[in-house]
Structure formats: C-alpha cells, structure tokens
Protein backbone atom coordinates (compact mmCIF):
# COMPACT_ATOMS: atom_id res chain seq x y z
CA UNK A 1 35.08 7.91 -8.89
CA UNK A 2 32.14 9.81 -10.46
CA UNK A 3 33.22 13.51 -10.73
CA UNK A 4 30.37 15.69 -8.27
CA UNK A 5 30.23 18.26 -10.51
CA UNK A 6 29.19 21.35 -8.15
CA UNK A 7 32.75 20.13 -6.34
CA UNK A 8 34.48 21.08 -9.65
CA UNK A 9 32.90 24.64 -10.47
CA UNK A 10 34.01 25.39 -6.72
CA UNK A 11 37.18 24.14 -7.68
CA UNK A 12 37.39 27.09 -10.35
CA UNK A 13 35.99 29.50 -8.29
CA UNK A 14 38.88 29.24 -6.20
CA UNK A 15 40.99 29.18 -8.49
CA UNK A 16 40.08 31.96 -10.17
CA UNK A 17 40.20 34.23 -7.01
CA UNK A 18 43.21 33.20 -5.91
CA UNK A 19 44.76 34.13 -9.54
CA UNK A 20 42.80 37.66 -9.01
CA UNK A 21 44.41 38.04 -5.41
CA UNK A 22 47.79 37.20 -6.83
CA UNK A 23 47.70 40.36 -8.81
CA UNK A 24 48.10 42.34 -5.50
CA UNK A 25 47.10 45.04 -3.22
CA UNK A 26 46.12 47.62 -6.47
CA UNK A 27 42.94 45.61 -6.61
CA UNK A 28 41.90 47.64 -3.93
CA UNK A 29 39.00 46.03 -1.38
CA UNK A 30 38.43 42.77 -3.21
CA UNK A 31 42.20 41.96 -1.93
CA UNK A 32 41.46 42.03 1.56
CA UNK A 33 38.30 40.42 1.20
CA UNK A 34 39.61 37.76 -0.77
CA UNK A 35 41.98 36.96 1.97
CA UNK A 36 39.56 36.15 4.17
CA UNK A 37 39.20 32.54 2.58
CA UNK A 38 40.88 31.76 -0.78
CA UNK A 39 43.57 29.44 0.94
CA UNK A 40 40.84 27.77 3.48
CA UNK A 41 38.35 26.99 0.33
CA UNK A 42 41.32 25.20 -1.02
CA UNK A 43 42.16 23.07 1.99
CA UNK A 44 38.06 22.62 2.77
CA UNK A 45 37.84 20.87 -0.65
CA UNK A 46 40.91 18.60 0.13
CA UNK A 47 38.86 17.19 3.38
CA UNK A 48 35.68 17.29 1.24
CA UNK A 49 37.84 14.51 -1.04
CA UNK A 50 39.56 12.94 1.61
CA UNK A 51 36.05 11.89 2.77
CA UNK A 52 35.63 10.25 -0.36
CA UNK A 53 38.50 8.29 -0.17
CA UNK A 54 38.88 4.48 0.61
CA UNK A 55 41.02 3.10 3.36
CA UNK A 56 44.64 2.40 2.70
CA UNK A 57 47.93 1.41 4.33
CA UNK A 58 49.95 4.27 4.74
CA UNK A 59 52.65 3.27 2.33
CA UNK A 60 49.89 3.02 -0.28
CA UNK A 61 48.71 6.32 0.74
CA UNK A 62 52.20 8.44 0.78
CA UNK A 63 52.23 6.78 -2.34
CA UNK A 64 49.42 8.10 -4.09
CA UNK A 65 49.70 11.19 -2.41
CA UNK A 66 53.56 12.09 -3.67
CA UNK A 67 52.54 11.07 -7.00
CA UNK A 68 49.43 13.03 -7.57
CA UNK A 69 50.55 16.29 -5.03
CA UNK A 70 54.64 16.33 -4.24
CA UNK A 71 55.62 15.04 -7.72
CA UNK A 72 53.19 17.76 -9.94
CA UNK A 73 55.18 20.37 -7.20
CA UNK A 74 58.37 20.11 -8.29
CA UNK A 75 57.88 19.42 -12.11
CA UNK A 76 55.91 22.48 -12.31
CA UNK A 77 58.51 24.13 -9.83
CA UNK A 78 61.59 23.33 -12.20
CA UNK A 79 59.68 24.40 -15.42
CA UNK A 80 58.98 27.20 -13.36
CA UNK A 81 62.79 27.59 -12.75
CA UNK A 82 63.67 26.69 -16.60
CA UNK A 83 61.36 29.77 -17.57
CA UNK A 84 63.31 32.27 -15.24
CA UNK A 85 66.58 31.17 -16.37
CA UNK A 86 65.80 31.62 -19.61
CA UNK A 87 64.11 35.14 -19.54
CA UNK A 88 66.36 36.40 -16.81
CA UNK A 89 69.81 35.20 -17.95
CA UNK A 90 70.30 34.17 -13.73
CA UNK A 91 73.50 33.96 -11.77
CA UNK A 92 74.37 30.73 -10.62
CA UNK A 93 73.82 32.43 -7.11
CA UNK A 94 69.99 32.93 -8.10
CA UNK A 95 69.98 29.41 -9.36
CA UNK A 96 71.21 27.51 -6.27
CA UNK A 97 68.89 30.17 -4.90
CA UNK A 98 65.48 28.76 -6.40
CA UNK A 99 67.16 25.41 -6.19
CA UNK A 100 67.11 25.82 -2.45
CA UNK A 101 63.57 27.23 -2.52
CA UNK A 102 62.11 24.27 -4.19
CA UNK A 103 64.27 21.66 -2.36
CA UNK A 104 62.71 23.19 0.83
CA UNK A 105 59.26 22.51 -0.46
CA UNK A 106 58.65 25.88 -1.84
CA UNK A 107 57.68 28.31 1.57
CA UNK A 108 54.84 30.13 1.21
CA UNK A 109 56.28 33.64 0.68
CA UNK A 110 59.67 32.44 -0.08
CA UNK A 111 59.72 30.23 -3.28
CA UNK A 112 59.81 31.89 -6.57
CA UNK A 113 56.91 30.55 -8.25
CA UNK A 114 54.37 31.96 -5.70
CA UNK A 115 51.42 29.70 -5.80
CA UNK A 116 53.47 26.52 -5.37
CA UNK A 117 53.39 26.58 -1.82
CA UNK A 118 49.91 24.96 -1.42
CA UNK A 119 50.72 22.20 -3.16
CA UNK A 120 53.73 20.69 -0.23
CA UNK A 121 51.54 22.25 2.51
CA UNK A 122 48.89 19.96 1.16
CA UNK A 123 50.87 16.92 1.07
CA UNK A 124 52.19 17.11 5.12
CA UNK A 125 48.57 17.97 5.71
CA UNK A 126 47.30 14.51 4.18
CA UNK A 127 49.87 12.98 5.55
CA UNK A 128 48.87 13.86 9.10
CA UNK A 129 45.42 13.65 8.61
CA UNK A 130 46.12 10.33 8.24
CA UNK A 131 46.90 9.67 11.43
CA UNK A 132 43.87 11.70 12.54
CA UNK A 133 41.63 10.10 10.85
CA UNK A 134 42.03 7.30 12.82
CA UNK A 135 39.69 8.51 15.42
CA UNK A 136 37.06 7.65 13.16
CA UNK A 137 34.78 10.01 14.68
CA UNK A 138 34.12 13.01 13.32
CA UNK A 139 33.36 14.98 16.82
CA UNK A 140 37.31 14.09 17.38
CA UNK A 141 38.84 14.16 14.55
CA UNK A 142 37.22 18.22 14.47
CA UNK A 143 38.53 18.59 17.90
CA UNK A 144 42.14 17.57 16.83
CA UNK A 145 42.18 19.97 13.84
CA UNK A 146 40.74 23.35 16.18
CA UNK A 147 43.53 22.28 18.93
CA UNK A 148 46.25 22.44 16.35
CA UNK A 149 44.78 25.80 14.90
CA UNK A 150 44.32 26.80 18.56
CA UNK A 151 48.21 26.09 19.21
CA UNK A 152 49.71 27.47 16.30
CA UNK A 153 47.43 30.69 15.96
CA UNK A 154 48.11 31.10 19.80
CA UNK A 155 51.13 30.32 20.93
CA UNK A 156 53.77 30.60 18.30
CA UNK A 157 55.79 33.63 17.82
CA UNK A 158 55.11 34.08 14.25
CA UNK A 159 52.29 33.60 11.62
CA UNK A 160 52.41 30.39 10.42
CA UNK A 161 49.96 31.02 7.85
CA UNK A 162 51.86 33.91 6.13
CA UNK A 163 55.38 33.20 7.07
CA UNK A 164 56.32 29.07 7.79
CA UNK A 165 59.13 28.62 9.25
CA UNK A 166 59.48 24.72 8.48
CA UNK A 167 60.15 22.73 5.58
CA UNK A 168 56.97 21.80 3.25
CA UNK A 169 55.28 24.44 5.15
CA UNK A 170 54.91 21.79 7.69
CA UNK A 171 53.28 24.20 10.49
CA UNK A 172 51.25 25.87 8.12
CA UNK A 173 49.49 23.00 7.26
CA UNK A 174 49.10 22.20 11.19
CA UNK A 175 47.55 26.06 11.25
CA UNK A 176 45.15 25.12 8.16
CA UNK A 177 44.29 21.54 9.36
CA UNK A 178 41.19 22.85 10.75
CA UNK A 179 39.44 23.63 7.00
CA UNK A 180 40.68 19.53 6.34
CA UNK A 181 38.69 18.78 8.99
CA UNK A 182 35.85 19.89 8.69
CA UNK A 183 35.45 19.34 4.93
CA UNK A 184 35.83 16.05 5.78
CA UNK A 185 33.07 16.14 8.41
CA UNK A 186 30.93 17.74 7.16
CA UNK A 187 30.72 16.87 3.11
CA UNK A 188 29.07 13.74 3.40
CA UNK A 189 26.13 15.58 5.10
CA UNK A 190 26.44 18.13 2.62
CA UNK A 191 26.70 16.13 -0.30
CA UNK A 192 23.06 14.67 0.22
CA UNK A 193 21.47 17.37 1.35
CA UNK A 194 22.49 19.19 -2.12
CA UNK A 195 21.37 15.94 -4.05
CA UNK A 196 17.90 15.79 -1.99
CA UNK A 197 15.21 13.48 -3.74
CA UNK A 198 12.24 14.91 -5.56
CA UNK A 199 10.16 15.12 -2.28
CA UNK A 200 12.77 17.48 -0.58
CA UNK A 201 14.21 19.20 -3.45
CA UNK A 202 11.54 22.12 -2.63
CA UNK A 203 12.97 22.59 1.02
CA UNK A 204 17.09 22.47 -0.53
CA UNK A 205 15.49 25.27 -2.75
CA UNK A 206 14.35 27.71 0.15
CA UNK A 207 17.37 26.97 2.12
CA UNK A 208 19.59 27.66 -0.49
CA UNK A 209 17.92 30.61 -1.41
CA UNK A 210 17.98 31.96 1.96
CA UNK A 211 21.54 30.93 2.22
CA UNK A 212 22.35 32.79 -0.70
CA UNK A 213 20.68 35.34 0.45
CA UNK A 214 22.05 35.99 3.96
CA UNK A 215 25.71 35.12 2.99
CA UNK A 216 25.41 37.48 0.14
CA UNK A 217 24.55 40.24 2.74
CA UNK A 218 27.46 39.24 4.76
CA UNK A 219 29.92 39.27 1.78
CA UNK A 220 28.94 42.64 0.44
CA UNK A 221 29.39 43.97 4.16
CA UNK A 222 32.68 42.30 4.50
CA UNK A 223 33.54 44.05 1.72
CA UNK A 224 32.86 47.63 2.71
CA UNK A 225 34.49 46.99 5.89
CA UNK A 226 31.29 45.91 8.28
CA UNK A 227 32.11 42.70 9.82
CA UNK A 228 28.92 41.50 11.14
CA UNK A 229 31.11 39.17 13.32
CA UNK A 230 33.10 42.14 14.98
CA UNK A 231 31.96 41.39 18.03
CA UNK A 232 33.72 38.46 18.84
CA UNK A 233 36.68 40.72 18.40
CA UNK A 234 35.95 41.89 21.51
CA UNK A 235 35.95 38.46 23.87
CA UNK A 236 39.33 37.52 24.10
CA UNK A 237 39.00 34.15 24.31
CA UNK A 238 36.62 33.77 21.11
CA UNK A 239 38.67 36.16 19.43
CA UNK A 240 41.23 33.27 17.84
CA UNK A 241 38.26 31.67 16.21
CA UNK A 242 37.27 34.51 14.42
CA UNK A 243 39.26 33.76 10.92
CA UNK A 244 38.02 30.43 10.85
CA UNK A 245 34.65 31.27 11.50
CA UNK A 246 34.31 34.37 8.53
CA UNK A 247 36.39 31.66 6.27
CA UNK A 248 33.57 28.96 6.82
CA UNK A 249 30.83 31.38 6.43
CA UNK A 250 32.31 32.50 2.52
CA UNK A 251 33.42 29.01 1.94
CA UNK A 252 29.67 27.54 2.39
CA UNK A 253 27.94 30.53 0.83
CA UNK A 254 30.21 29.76 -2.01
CA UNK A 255 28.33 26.51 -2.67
CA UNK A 256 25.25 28.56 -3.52
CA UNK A 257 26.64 29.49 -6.63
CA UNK A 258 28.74 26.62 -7.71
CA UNK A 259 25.20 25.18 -7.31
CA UNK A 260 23.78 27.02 -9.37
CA UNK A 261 26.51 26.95 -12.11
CA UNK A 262 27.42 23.31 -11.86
CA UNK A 263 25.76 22.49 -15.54
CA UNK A 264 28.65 25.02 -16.70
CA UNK A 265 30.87 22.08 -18.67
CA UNK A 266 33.34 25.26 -19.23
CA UNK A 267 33.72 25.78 -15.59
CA UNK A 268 33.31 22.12 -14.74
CA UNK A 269 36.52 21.37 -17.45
CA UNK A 270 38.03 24.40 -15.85
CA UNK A 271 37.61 23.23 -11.89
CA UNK A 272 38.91 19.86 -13.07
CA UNK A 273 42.39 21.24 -14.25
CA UNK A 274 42.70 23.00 -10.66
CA UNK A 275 45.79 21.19 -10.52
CA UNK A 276 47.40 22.77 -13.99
CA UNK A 277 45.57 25.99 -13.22
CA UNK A 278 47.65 26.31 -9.62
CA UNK A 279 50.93 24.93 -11.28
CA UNK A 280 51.23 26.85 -14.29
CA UNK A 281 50.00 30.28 -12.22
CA UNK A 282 53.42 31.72 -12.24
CA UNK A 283 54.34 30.41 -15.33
CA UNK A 284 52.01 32.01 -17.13
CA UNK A 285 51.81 35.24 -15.95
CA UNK A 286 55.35 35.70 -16.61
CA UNK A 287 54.72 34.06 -19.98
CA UNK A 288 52.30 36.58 -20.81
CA UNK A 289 53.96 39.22 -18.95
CA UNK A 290 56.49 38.83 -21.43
CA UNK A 291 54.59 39.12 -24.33
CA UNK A 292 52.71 42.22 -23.74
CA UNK A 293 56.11 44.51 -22.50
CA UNK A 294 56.94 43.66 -25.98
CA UNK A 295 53.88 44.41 -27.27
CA UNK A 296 53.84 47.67 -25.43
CA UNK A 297 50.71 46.97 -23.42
CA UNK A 298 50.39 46.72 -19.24
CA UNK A 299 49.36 43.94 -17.12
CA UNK A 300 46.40 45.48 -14.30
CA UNK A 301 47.58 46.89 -11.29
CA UNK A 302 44.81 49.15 -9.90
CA UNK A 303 41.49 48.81 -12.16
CA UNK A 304 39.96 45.97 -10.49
CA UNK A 305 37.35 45.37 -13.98
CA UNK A 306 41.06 44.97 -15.87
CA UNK A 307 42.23 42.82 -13.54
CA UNK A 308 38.77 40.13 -14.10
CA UNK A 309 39.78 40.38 -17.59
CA UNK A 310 42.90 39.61 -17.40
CA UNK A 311 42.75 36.76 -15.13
CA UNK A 312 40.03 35.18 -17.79
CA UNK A 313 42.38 35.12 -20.22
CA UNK A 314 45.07 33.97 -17.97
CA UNK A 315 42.78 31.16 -17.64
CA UNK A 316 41.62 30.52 -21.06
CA UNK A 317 45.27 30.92 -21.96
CA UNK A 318 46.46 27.97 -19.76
CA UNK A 319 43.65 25.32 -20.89
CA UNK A 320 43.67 25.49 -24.40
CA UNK A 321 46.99 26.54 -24.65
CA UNK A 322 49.38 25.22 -21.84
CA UNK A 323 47.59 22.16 -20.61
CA UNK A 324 47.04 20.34 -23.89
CA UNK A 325 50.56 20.33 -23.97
CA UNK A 326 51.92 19.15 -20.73
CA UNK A 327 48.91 16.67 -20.26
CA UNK A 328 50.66 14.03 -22.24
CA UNK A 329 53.98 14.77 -20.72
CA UNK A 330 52.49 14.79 -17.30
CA UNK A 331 50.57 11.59 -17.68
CA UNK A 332 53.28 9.64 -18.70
CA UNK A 333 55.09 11.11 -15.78
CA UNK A 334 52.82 10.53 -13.03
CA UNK A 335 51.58 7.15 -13.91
C-alpha cells in the first residue's frame, strides 16, 4: 500500500507531542492543552487506516493485528523491563511486579514503561471494530462508537480513559472507539478532498487556509484558557460530548500543517517509525536520563523551550541510533 504521505508527518506530529506531554505538568499550559487530543489523534489515525484496509476473516485479522500491534507490545515491554533491571538492580518483588504489569497488557497509568499502554488498547479496539464494521454503513457504524463513548463517559464509576480497570485496557478502548470511528468515516472523504485535481486545487487552497486559520484561533485560545466551546458546558445533556468535540476540532486543524509539511522526507521517515518512536519512549528517556546524571546535566522540567529541545533529540536519538538496531531484530521477529 502506497504510503499517503501527509498521513505520516501527522503520524510524527503526534508523536512528538505526546513525547513533550510525557515530560509532565512543569511544561506549564502546553500540558493541559496537549491533553485535549494527543491520545484521540492516535486512535483517529488507526480508523483513518482501518479504512484502508481489505476485508478479512477474523482469524486472518487477529492475526495480523497481534503480529504488527500485541507482539511489538511486549518485546518492547520486556526490553523495557531488561533496561530497569539492569540500572535499578530490582527485587524480585519489583520484577514479578512489571511482570504482572505487562502480562495484564500494560494499564494505562499502571505499567512501567508509560507509553505502552496504547499499543494493547489499540489491539481490543481493532478487534471490536471488527465486529462493527460490519454494519457497513458509516451513519451506524458512528452511532455504535458515540453510544459506547456515551456509556462509558456516563455511566461508569471511574474514568476509563485515565484509569482502566480491565485487562488490555479493554474499556478504554470502548471509551476511545469513537476517534476509530470516525477516522474511518470520514478519511476516505478526506483523503480526496486533500488530493483535489488541478481544477479544484484552488478551492482545497482557500479552505485550508481558512481552516488553518480559524483552528489556529481556537488553539491559541484553548491555550490561554478561552474555550470557545464553553458553552456547551452549560447544557447538561451536550455536556458529555464536549471532549470529543474540542479533540476533533485540533485533530482536523492538525491536517493543515501536516499538509503543508508532507514533502518533509525527515518527518515523513520520522511518522513512519511511529511504531519504534512509541515503543522505545521509555526506553530512551531513561537511556538518556542516565547518561546526563552522569554527565552532571538535567533533563527539562519547567522551561517549556528546553523541553522542545530535548524531545528533538530524544527523537533524533531513537532513529539513527536505536531503530537501526532493533529493525533487523524486529523484522525477523515479526515476520
């Protein structure tokens, strides 16, 4: 399948904020703003893909989807583990503890290696989108993925989103569904409207523009703290469908500039290795972390400018550095 190359700078622009997020609430605004939609860009793209996708049986498809999402999870999870051990001389207690962790299917706020929780999230979420999909239609198979974020934002007792309480993340992915969906839905539409012919290109232009435009406005007031969408705060019964809706609204203005970037073959090699990138997060912050306490020097806590800096290097660090090496391993592996 030919590789849509706006998809992959998008790719890296999630990536890269969700490595900047990771380095915690010191980054001051950008932290909460960058909540708003990091995780829902993530599970957007998956439905944009899934769209792409032939039909299969589903034991072809649990297949392919434990070899290219569970199995990556828990090699990078035990190298993850192997790391730790090493650098932390652990107890055997500690050990059966992250052995638990990753057996579970790393839980989002409970599994050492903190950015391996997307990845089994992702897999029950194919999984039942499977099933979904079978409505073929795309007004139902939306409808299905707002009732489940209806039912899980609503009525259970905790936040699935933060805090799962299942195995795999299970009913977080039910709570996320929603962003599957309507990737799914909608990138088809989107797709060819971004690769309009000659005639149209002129009208893409303007309405990108604009879009860029307008959703810039709303980002910048997001970030100071004026949420233009406020008012539906106020209606109770819309009030549930505000996340989603300030998620969507980031998530499509940040097609403007993957647009616009999508020539980048730095950030289109980068947005490729999404995979790597979320695997070896943890692994190489505390690689690096490690090298500069013994260098004397401090990773960014507060100076949001540091903390961009550091999370390029983070970057760079992993693909010329990490990846090169466990590509061949990993190949050999997953085929």
């Amino acid at each position: 399948m030919k590789r849509i190359e706006w998809v992959d700078v998008l790719k890296f622009l999630g990536i890269f904020i969700i490595y900047f997020w990771h380095l915690g609430e010191g980054m001051g605004r950008s932290y909460q703003f960058i909540l708003l939609f990091h995780v829902p860009l993530f599970f957007f793209l998956s439905g944009c893909m899934e769209s792409l996708q032939k039909e299969t049986d589903f034991t072809a498809y649990i297949g392919k989807k434990a070899k290219t999402i569970l199995l990556p999870f828990f090699s990078f999870a035990f190298l993850s583990m192997v790391v730790v051990i090493c650098y932390e001389r652990c107890s055997l207690s500690l050990i059966v503890l992250m052995l638990k962790q990753i057996i579970l299917g790393g839980m989002r706020n409970r599994i050492f290696a903190y950015s391996l929780w997307f990845l089994p999230c992702l897999f029950v979420m194919s999984l039942l989108f499977w099933l979904i999909k079978k409505w073929k239609r795309c007004s139902f198979i939306f409808l299905t993925g707002l009732i489940l974020y209806v039912i899980t934002a609503r009525f259970l007792p905790y936040k699935p989103n933060m805090f799962p309480m299942l195995p795999y993340n299970a009913d977080c992915a039910l709570y996320y569904m929603i962003y599957y969906c309507t990737g799914y839905c909608i990138f088809p539409k989107l797709r060819e409207f971004l690769q309009s012919s000659e005639e149209k290109r002129s009208t893409r232009n303007i309405v990108l523009a604009a879009a860029g435009v307008t959703g810039g406005i709303y980002a910048v007031c997001l970030f100071i703290g004026k949420d233009a969408l406020a008012i539906i705060l106020k209606v109770p019964v819309l009030r549930i469908f505000h996340p989603y809706l300030t998620a969507m609204i980031m998530i499509l203005w940040s097609v403007v500039p993957a647009f616009l970037l999508q020539k980048s073959r730095l950030l289109q090699q980068l947005g490729k290795e999404s995979l790597y990138l979320c695997g070896n997060e943890f692994l190489i912050k505390t690689l690096v972390s490690i090298l500069t306490s013994y260098c004397g020097f401090d990773v960014p806590k507060t100076d949001p400018a540091a903390g961009i800096l550091y999370v390029v290097i983070l970057l760079l660090l992993t693909h010329f550095i990490l990846i090169p090496i466990e590509r061949p391993v990993f190949r050999k592996l997953f085929s």
